[in-house]
Protein backbone atom coordinates (compact mmCIF):
# COMPACT_ATOMS: atom_id res chain seq x y z
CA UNK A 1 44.55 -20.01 -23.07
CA UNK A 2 43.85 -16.96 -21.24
CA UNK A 3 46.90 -15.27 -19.50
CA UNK A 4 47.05 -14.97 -15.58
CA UNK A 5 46.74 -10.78 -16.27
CA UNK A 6 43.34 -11.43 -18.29
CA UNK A 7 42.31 -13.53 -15.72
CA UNK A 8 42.65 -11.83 -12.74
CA UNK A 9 41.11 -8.71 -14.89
CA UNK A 10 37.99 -10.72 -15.13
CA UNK A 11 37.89 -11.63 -11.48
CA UNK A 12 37.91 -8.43 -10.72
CA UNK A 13 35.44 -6.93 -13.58
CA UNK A 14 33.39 -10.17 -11.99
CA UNK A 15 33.66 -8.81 -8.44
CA UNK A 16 32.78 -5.18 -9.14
CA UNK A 17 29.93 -6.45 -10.97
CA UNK A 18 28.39 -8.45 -7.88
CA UNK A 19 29.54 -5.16 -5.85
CA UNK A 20 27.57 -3.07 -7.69
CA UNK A 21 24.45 -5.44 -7.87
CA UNK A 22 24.42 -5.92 -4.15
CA UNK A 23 24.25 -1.68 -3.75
CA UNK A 24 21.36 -1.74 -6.49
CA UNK A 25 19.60 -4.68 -4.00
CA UNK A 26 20.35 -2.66 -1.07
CA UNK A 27 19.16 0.42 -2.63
CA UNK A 28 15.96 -1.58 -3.69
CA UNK A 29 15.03 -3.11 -0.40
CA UNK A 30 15.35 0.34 1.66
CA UNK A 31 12.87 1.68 -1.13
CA UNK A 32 10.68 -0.66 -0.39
CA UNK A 33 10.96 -0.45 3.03
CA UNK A 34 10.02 3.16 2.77
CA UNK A 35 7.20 2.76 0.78
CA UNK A 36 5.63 0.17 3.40
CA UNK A 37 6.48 2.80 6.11
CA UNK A 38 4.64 5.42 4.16
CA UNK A 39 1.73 2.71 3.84
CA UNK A 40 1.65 2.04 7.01
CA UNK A 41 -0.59 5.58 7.49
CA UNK A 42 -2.99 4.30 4.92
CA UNK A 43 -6.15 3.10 6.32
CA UNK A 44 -9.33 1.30 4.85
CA UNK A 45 -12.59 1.13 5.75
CA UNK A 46 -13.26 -3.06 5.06
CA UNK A 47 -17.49 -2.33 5.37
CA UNK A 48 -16.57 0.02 1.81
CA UNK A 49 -14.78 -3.58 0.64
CA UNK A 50 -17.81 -5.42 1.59
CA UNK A 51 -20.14 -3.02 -0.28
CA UNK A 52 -17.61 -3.23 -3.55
CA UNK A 53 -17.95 -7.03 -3.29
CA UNK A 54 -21.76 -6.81 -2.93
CA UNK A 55 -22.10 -4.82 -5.54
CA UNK A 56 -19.87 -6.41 -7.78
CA UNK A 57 -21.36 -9.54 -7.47
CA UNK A 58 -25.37 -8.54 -7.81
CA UNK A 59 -23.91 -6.64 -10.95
CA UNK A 60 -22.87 -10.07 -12.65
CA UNK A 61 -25.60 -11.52 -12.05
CA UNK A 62 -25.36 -13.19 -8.69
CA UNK A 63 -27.45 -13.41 -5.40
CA UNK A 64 -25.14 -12.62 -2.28
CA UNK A 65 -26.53 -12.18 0.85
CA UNK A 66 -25.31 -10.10 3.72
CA UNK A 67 -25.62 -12.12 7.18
CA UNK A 68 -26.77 -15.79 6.60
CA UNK A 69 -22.96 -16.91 6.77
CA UNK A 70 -21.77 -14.58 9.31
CA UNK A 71 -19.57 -11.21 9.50
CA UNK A 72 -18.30 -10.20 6.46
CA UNK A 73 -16.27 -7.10 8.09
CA UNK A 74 -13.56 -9.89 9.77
CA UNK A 75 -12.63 -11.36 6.58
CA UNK A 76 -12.39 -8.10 4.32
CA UNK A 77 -10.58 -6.91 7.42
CA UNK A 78 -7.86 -9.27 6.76
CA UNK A 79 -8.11 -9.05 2.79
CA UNK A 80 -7.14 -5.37 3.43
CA UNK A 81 -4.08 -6.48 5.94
CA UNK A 82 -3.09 -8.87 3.73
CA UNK A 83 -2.61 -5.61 0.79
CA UNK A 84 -1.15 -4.00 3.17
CA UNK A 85 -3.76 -1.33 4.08
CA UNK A 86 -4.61 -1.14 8.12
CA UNK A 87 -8.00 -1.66 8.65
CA UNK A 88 -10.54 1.17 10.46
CA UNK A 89 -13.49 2.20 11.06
CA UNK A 90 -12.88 5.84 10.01
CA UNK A 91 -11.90 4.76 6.41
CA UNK A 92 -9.47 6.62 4.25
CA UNK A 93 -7.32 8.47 6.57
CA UNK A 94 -5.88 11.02 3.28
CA UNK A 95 -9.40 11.57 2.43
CA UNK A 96 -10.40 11.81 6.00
CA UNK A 97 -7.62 14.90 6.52
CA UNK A 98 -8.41 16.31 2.72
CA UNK A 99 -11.96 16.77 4.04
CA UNK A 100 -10.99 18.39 7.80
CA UNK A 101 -8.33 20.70 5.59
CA UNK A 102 -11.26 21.95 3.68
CA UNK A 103 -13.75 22.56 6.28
CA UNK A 104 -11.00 24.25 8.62
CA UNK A 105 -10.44 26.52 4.71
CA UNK A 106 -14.76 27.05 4.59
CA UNK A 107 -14.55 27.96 8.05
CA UNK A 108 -11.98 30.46 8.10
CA UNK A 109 -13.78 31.96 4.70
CA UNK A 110 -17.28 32.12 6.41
CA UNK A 111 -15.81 33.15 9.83
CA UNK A 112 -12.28 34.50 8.90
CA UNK A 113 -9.03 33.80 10.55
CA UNK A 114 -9.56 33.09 14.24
């Protein structure tokens, strides 16, 4: 039979324990909430879904048709929202700014600092 001191050792080895796995949860779930913040900025143009999907599909083989059963762009809209990427129109957002940084670096070369 285990004495009262080994006990109450145990308890307490027990409650640091669940201590220390509710800071790792904690720690966890504001990581993740940081990550969705950062994804919140990332965009998605669903039309470039829609062409994947097309493509895809003629590749193995099948027939799909754009149009006979209505607006693709809604539903890959919401596949995209569902992943957690904001549909829009302009697509990519990262690649969108990679591609102004580098014309605003051509122009200054062709031009020079303004």
């Amino acid at each position: 039979m285990d004495r009262p001191d080994e006990q109450q050792d145990e308890q307490q080895h027990e409650q640091q324990h669940q201590q220390h796995d509710a800071h790792q949860n904690h720690q966890q779930d504001d990581q993740q909430h940081q990550e969705h913040q950062e994804n919140d900025d990332e965009t998605y143009n669903p039309w470039s879904i829609v062409n994947l999907v097309f493509h895809h599909l003629a590749d193995e083989g099948l027939h799909p048709v754009l149009g006979s059963a209505g607006d693709p762009g809604a539903p890959a809209a919401q596949l995209l929202a569902a992943l957690g990427i904001r549909p829009a129109a302009e697509g990519n957002r990262r690649v969108s700014q990679d591609v102004q940084q580098h014309l605003t670096q051509i122009r200054s070369a062709v031009f020079g600092d303004s």
